[in-house]
N, C-alpha and C. Protein backbone atom coordinates (compact mmCIF):
# COMPACT_ATOMS: atom_id res chain seq x y z
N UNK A 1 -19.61 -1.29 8.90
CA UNK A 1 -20.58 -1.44 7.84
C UNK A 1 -20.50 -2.83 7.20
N UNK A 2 -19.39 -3.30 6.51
CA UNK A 2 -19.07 -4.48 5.82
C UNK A 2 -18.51 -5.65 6.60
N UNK A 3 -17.91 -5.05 7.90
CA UNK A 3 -17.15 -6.32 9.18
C UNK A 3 -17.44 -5.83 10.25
N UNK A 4 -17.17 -6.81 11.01
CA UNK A 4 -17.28 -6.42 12.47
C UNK A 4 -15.72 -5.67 13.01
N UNK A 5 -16.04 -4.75 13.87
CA UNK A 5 -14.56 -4.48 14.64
C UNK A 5 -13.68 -5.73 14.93
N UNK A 6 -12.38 -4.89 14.85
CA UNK A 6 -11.32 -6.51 14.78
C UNK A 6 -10.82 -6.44 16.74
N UNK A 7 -11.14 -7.46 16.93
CA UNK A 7 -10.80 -7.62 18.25
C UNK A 7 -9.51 -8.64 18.81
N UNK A 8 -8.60 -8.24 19.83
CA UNK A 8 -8.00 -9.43 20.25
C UNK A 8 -8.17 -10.89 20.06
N UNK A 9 -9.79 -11.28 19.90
CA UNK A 9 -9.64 -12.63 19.91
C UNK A 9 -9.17 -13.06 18.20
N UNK A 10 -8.94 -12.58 17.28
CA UNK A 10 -8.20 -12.73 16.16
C UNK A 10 -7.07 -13.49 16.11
N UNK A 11 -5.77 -13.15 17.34
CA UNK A 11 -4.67 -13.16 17.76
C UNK A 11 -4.47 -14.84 17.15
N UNK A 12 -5.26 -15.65 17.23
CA UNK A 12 -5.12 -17.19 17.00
C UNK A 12 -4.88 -17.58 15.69
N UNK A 13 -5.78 -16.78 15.33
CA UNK A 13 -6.23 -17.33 14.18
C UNK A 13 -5.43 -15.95 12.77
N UNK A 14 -4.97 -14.59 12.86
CA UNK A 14 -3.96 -13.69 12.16
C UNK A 14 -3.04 -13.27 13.20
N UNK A 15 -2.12 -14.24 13.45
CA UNK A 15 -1.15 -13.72 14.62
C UNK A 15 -0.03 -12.64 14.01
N UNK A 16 0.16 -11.66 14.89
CA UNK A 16 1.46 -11.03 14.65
C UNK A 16 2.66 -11.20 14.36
N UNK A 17 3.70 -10.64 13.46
CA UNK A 17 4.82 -10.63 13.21
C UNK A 17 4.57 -12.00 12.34
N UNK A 18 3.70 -12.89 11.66
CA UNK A 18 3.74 -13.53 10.94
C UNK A 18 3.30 -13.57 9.25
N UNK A 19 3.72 -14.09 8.17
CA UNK A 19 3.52 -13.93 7.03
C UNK A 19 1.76 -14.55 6.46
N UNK A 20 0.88 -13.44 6.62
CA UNK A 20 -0.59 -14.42 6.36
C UNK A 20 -0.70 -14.00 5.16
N UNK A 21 -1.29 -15.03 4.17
CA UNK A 21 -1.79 -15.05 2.91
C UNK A 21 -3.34 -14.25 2.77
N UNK A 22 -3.05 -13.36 1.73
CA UNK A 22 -4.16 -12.75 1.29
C UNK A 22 -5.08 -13.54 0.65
N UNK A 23 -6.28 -13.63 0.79
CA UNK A 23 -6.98 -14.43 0.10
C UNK A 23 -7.48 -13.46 -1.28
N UNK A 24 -7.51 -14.59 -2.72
CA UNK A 24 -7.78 -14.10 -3.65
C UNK A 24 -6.64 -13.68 -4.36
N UNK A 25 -5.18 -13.83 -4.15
CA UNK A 25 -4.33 -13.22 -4.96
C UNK A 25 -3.23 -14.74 -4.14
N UNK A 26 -2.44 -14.69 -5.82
CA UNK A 26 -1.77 -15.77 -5.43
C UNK A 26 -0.54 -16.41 -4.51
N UNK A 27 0.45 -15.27 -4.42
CA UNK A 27 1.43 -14.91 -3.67
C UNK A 27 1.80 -13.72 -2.86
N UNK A 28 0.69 -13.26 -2.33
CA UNK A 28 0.52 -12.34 -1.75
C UNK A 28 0.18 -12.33 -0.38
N UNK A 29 1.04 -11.82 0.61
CA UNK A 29 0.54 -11.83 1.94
C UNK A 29 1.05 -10.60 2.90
N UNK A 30 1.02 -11.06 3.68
CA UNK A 30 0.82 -9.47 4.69
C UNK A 30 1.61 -9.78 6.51
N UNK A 31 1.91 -8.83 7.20
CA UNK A 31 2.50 -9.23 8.21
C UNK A 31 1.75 -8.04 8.51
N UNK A 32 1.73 -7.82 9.92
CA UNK A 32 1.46 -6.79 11.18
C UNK A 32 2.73 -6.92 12.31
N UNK A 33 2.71 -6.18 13.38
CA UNK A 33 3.47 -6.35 14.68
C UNK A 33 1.94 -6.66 15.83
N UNK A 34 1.24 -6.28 14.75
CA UNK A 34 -0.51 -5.41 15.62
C UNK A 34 -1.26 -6.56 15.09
N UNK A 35 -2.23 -8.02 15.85
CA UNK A 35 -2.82 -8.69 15.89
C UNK A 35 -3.69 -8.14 15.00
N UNK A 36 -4.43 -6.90 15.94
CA UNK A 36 -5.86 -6.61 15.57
C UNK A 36 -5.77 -6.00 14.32
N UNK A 37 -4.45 -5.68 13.48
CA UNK A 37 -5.33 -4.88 12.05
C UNK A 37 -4.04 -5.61 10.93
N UNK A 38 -4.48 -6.04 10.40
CA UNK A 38 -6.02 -5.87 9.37
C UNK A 38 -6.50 -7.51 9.17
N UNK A 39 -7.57 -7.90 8.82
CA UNK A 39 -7.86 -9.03 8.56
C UNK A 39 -7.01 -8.99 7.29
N UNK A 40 -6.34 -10.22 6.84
CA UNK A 40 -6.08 -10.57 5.31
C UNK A 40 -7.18 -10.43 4.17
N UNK A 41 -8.07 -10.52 4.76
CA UNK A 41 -9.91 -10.29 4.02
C UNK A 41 -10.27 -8.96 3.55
N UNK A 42 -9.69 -8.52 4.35
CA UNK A 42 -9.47 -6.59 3.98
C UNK A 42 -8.47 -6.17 2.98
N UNK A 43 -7.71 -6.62 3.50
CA UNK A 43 -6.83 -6.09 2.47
C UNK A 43 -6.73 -6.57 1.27
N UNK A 44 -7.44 -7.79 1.22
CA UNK A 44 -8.16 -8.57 -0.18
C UNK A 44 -9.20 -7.62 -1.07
N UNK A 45 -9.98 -7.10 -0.05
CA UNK A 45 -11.01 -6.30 -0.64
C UNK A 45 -10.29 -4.43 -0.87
N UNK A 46 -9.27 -4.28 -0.34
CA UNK A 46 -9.16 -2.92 -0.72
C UNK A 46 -8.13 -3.45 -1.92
N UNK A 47 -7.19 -4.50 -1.79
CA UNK A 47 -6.73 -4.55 -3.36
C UNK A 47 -7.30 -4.66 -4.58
N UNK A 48 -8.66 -5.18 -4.10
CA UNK A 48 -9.30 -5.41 -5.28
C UNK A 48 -10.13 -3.69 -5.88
N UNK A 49 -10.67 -3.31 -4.80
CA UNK A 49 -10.68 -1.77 -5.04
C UNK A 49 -10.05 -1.23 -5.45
N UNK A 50 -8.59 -1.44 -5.65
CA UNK A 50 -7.55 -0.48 -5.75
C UNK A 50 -7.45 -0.85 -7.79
N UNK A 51 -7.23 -2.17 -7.86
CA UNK A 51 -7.14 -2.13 -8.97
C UNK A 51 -8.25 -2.16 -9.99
N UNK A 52 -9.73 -2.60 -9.78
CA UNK A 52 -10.32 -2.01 -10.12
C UNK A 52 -10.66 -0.35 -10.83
N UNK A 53 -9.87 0.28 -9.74
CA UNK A 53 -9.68 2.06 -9.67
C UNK A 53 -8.80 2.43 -10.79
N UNK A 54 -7.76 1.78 -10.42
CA UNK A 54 -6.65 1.59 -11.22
C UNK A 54 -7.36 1.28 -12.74
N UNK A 55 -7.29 0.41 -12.85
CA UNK A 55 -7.83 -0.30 -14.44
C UNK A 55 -8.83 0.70 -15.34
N UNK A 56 -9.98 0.98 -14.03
CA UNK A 56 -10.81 1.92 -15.12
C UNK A 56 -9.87 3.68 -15.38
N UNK A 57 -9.20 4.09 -14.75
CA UNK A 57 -8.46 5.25 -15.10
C UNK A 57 -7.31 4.80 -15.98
N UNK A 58 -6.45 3.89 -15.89
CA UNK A 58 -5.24 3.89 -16.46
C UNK A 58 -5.14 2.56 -17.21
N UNK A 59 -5.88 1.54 -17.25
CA UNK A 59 -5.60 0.58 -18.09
C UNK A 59 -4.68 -0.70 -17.05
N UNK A 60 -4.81 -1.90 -17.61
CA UNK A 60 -3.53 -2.57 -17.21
C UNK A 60 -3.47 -3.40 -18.39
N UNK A 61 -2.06 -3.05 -18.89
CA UNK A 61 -1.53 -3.79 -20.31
C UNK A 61 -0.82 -4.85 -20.00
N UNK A 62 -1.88 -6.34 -20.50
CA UNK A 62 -1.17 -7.41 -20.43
C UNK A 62 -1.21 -8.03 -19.00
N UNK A 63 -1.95 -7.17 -18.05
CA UNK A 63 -2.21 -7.77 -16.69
C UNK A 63 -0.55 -7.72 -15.82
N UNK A 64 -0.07 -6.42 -15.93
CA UNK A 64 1.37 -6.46 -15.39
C UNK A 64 1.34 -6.20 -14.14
N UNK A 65 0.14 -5.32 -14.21
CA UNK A 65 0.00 -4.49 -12.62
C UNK A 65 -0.73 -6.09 -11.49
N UNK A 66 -1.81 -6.26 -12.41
CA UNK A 66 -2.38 -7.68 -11.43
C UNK A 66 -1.07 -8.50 -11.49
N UNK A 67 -0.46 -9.15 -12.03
CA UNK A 67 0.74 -10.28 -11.66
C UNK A 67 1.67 -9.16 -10.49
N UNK A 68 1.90 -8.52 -10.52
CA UNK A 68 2.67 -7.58 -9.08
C UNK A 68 1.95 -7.52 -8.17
N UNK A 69 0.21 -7.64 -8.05
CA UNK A 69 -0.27 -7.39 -6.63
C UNK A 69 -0.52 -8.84 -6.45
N UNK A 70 0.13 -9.88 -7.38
CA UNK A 70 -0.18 -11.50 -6.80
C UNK A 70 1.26 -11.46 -6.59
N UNK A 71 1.77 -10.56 -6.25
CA UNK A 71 3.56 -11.11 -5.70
C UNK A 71 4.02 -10.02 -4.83
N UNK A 72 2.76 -9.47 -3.75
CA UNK A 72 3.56 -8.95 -2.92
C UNK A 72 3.35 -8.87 -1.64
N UNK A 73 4.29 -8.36 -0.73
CA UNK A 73 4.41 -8.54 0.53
C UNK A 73 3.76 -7.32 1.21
N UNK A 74 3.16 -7.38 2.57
CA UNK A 74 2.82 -6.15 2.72
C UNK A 74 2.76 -6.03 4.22
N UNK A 75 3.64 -4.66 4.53
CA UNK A 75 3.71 -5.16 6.08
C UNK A 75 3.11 -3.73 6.58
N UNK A 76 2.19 -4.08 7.37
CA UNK A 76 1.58 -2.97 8.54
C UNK A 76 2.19 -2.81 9.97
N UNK A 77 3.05 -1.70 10.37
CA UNK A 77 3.25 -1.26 11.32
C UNK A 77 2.62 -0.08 12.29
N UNK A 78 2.50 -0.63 13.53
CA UNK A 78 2.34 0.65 14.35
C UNK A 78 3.22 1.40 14.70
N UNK A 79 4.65 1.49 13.74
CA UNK A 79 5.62 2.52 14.37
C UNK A 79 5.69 3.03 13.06
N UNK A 80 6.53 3.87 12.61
CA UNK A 80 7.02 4.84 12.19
C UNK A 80 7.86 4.50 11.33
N UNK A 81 8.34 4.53 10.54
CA UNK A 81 10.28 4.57 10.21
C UNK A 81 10.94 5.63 9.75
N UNK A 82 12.26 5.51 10.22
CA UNK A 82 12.88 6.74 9.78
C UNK A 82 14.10 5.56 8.63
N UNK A 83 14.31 6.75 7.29
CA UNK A 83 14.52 6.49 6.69
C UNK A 83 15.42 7.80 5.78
N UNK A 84 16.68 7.55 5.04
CA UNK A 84 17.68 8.67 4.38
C UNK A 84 17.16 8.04 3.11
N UNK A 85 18.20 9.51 2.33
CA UNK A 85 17.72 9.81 0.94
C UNK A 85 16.37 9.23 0.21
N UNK A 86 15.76 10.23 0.65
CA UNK A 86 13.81 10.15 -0.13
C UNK A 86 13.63 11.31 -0.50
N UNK A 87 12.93 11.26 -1.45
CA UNK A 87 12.25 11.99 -2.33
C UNK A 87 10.79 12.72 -1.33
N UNK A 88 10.95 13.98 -1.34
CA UNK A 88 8.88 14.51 -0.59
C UNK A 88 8.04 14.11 -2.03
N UNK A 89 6.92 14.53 -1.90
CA UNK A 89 5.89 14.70 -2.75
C UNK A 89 6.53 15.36 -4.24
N UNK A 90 6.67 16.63 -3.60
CA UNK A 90 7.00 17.11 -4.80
C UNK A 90 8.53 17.46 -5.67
N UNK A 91 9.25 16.11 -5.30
CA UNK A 91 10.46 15.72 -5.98
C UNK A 91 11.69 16.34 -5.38
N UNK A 92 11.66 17.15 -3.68
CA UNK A 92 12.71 17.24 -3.07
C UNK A 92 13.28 16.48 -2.60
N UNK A 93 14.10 16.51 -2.79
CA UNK A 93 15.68 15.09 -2.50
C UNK A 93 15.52 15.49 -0.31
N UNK A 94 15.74 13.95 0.42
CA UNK A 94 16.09 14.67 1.35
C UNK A 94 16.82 13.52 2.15
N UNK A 95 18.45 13.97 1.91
CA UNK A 95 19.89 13.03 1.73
C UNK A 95 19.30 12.63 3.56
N UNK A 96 19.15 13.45 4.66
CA UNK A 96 18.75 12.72 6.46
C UNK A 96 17.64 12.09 6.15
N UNK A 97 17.89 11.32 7.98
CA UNK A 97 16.82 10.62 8.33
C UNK A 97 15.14 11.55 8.23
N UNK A 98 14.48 11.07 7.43
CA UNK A 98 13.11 11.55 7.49
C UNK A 98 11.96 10.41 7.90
N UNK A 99 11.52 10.90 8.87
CA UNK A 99 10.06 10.07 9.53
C UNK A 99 9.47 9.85 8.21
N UNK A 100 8.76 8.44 7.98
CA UNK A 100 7.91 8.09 6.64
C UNK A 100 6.87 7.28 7.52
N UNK A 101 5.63 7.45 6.31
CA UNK A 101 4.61 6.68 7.13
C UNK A 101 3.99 5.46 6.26
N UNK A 102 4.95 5.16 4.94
CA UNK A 102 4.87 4.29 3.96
C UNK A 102 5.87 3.94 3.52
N UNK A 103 6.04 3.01 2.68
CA UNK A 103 7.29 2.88 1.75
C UNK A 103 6.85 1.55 0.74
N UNK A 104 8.18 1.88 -0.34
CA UNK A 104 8.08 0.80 -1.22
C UNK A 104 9.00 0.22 -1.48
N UNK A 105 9.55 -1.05 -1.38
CA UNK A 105 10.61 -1.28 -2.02
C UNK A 105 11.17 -2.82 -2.22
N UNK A 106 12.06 -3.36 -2.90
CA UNK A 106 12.51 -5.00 -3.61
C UNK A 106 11.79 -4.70 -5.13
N UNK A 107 11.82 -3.65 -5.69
CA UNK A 107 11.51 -3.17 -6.43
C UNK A 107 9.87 -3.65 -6.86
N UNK A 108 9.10 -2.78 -5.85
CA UNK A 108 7.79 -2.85 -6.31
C UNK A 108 6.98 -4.01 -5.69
N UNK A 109 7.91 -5.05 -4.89
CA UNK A 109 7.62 -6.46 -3.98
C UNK A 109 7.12 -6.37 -2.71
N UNK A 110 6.90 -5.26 -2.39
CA UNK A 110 6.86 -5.17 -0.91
C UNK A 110 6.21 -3.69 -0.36
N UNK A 111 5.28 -3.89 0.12
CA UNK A 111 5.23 -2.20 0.52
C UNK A 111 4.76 -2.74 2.55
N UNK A 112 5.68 -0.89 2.85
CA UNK A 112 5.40 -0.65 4.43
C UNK A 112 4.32 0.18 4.77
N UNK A 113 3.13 -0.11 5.48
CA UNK A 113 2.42 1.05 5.79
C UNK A 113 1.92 1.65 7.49
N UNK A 114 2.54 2.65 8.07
CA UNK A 114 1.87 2.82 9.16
C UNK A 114 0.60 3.27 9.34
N UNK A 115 0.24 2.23 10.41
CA UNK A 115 -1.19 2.17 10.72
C UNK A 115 -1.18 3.05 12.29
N UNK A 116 -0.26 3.31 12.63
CA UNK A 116 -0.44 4.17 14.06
C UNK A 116 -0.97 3.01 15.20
N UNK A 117 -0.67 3.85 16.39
CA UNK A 117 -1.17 2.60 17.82
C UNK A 117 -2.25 3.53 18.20
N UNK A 118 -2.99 2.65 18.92
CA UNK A 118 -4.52 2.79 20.10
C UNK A 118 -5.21 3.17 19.47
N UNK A 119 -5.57 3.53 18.39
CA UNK A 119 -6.65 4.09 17.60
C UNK A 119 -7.42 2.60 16.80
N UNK A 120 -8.13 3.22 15.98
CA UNK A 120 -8.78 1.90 15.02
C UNK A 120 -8.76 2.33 14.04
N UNK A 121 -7.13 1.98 13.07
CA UNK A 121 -7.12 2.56 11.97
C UNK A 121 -7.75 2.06 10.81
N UNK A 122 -8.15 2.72 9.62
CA UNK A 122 -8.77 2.63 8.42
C UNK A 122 -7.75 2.78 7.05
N UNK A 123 -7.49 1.73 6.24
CA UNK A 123 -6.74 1.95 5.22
C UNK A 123 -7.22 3.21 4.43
N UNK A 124 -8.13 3.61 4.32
CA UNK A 124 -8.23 4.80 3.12
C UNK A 124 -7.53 6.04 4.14
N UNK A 125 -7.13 6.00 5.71
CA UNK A 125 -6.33 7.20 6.30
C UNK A 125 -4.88 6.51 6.31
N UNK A 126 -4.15 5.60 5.60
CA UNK A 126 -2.95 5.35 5.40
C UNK A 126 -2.35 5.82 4.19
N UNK A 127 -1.16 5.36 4.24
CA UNK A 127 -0.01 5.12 2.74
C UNK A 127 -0.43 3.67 1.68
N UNK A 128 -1.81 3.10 1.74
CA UNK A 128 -1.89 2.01 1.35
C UNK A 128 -1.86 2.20 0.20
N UNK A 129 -2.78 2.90 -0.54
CA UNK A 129 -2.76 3.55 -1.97
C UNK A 129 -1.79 3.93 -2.72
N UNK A 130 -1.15 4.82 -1.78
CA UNK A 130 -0.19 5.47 -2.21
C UNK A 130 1.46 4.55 -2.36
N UNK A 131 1.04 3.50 -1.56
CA UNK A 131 2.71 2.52 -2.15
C UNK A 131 2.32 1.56 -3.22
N UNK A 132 0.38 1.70 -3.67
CA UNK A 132 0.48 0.62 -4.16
C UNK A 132 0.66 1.37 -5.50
N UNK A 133 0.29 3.16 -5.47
CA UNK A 133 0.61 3.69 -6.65
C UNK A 133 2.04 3.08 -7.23
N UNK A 134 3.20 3.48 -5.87
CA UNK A 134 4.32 3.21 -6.44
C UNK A 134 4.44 1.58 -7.01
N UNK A 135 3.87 0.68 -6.53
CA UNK A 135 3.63 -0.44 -6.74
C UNK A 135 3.46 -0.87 -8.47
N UNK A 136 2.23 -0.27 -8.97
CA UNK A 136 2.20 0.30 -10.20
C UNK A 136 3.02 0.51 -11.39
N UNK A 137 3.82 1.42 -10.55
CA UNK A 137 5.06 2.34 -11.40
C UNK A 137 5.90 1.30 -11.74
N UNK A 138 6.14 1.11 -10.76
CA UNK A 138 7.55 -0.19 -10.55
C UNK A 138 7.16 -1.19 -11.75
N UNK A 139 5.84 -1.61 -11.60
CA UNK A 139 5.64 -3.23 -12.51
C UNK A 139 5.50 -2.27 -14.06
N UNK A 140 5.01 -0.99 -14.12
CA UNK A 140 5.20 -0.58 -15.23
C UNK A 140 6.34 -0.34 -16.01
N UNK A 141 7.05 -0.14 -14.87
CA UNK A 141 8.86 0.01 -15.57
C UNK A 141 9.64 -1.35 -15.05
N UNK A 142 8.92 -2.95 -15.05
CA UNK A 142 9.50 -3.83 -15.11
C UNK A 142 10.55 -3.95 -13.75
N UNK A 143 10.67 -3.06 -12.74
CA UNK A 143 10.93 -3.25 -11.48
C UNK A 143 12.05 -2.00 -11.77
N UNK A 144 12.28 -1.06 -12.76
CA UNK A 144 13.52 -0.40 -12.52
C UNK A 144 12.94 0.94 -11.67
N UNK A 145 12.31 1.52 -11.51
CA UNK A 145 11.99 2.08 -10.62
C UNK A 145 10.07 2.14 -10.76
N UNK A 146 10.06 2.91 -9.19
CA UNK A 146 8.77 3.14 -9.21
C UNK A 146 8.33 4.86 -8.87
N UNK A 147 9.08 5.47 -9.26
CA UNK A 147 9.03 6.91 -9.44
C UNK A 147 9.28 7.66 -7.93
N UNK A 148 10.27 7.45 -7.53
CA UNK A 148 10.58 7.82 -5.80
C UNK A 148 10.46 8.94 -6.06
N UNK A 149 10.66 10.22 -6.96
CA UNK A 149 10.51 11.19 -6.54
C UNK A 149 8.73 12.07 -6.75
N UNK A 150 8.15 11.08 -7.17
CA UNK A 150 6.66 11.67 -7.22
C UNK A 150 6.66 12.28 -8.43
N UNK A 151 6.65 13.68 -8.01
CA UNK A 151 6.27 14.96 -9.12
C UNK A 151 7.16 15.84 -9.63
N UNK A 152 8.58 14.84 -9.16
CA UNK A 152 10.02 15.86 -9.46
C UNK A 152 10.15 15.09 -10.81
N UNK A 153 10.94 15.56 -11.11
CA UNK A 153 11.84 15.70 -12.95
C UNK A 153 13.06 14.30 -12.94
N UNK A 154 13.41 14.10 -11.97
CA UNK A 154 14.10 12.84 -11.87
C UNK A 154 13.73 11.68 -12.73
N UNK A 155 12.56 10.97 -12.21
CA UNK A 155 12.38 10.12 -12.92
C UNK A 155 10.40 10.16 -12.96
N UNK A 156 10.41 9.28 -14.02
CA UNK A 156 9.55 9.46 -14.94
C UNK A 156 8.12 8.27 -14.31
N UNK A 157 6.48 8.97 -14.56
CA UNK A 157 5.61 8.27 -13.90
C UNK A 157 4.62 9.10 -13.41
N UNK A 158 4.94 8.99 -12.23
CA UNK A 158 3.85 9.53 -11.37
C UNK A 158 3.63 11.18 -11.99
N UNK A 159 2.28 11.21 -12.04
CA UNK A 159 1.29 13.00 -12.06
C UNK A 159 0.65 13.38 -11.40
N UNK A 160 -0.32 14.32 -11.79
CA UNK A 160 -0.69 15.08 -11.00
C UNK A 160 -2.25 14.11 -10.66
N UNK A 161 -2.10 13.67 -11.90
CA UNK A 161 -3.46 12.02 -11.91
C UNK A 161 -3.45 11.14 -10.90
N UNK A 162 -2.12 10.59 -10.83
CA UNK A 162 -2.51 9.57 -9.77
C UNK A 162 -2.34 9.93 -8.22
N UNK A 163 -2.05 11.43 -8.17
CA UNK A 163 -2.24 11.97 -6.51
C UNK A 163 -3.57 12.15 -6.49
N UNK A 164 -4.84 12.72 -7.22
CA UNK A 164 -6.09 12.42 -7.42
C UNK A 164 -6.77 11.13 -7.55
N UNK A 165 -5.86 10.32 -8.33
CA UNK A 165 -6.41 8.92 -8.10
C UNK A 165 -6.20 7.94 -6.35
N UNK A 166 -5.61 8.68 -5.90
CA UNK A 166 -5.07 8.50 -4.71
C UNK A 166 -6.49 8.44 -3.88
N UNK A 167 -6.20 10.21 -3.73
CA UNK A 167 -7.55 10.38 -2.50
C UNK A 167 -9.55 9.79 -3.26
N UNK A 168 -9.05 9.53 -4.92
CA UNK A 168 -10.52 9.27 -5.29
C UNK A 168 -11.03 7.89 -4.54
N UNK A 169 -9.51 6.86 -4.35
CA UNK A 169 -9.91 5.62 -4.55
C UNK A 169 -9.62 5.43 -2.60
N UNK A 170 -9.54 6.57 -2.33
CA UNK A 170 -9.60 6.18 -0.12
C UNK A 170 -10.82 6.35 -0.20
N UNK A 171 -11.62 7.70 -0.99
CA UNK A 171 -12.79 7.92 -0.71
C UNK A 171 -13.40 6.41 -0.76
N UNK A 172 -13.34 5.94 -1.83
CA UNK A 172 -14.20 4.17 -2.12
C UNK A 172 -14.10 3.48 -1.13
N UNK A 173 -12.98 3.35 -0.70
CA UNK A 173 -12.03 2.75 0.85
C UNK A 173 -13.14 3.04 1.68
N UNK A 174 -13.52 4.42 2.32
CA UNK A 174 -13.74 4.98 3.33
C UNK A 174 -15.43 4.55 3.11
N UNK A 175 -15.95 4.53 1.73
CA UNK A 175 -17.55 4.66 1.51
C UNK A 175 -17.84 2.73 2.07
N UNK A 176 -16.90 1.88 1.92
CA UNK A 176 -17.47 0.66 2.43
C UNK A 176 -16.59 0.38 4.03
N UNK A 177 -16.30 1.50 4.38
CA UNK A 177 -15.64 1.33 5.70
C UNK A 177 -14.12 0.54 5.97
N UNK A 178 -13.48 1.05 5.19
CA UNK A 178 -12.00 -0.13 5.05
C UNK A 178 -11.05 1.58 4.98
């Protein structure tokens, strides 16, 4: 709708496994292993969606949340990671390795998101939202955490709001094709 399909010939010009700058945000850039996804242009435009989304539901005091999405890193993989002691959704501790298909962490500096192989993935069917929720959290609590356990009693943040603000703001994702 808004771009053309991303094709191999990209490879030159957003090469893999390298650090590309997001355009529109100041210190912010992005890596892949995967040429073809995502343009830096995209993910320009779903951050800006995101906080947009963000801002009109929850506010940003003092512009804390924008200075964190101009300082972060963001890496798209087509694999998987396995990863110990995480928190599920709803605030179960889980001390083994558990398959994740996102993550957050350098407190709030960095988020991982799998994008899966051979398909043509779409950020509003990722973890993009959802690390930048934690993303959020983190710059709201000044980097001491960003609420790893979600909806458990541990620590303090995330509700039942921003798992709704979640799927409201893929839908937006999904309505301009990103």
């Amino acid at each position: 709708m808004f771009h053309k399909p991303i094709t191999n010939k990209t490879c030159s010009s957003v090469p893999a496994d390298k650090l590309n700058r997001v355009p529109g945000y100041k210190f912010t850039y992005q890596q892949t292993d995967d040429c073809d996804y995502f343009y830096p242009s995209h993910t320009s435009l779903a951050l800006h969606v995101f906080y947009v989304e963000w801002v009109s539901k929850f506010g940003d005091n003092n512009g804390i949340l924008l200075t964190a999405i101009n300082e972060l890193i963001i890496e798209y993989g087509t694999y998987q990671r396995l990863v110990a002691r995480i928190y599920g959704m709803n605030g179960d501790f889980r001390p083994g390795q558990t398959v994740v298909n996102g993550l957050t962490g350098n407190r709030g500096k960095y988020i991982f998101v799998w994008i899966g192989k051979g398909s043509h993935p779409k950020l509003h069917k990722t973890s993009f939202v959802h690390e930048l929720v934690h993303v959020a959290i983190y710059a709201a609590n000044f980097g001491e955490h960003g609420d790893p356990d979600h909806l458990g009693d541990k620590y303090k943040g995330w509700t039942h709001m921003h798992t709704k603000f979640i799927h409201d703001t893929n839908e937006v994702l999904k309505s301009v094709d990103l």
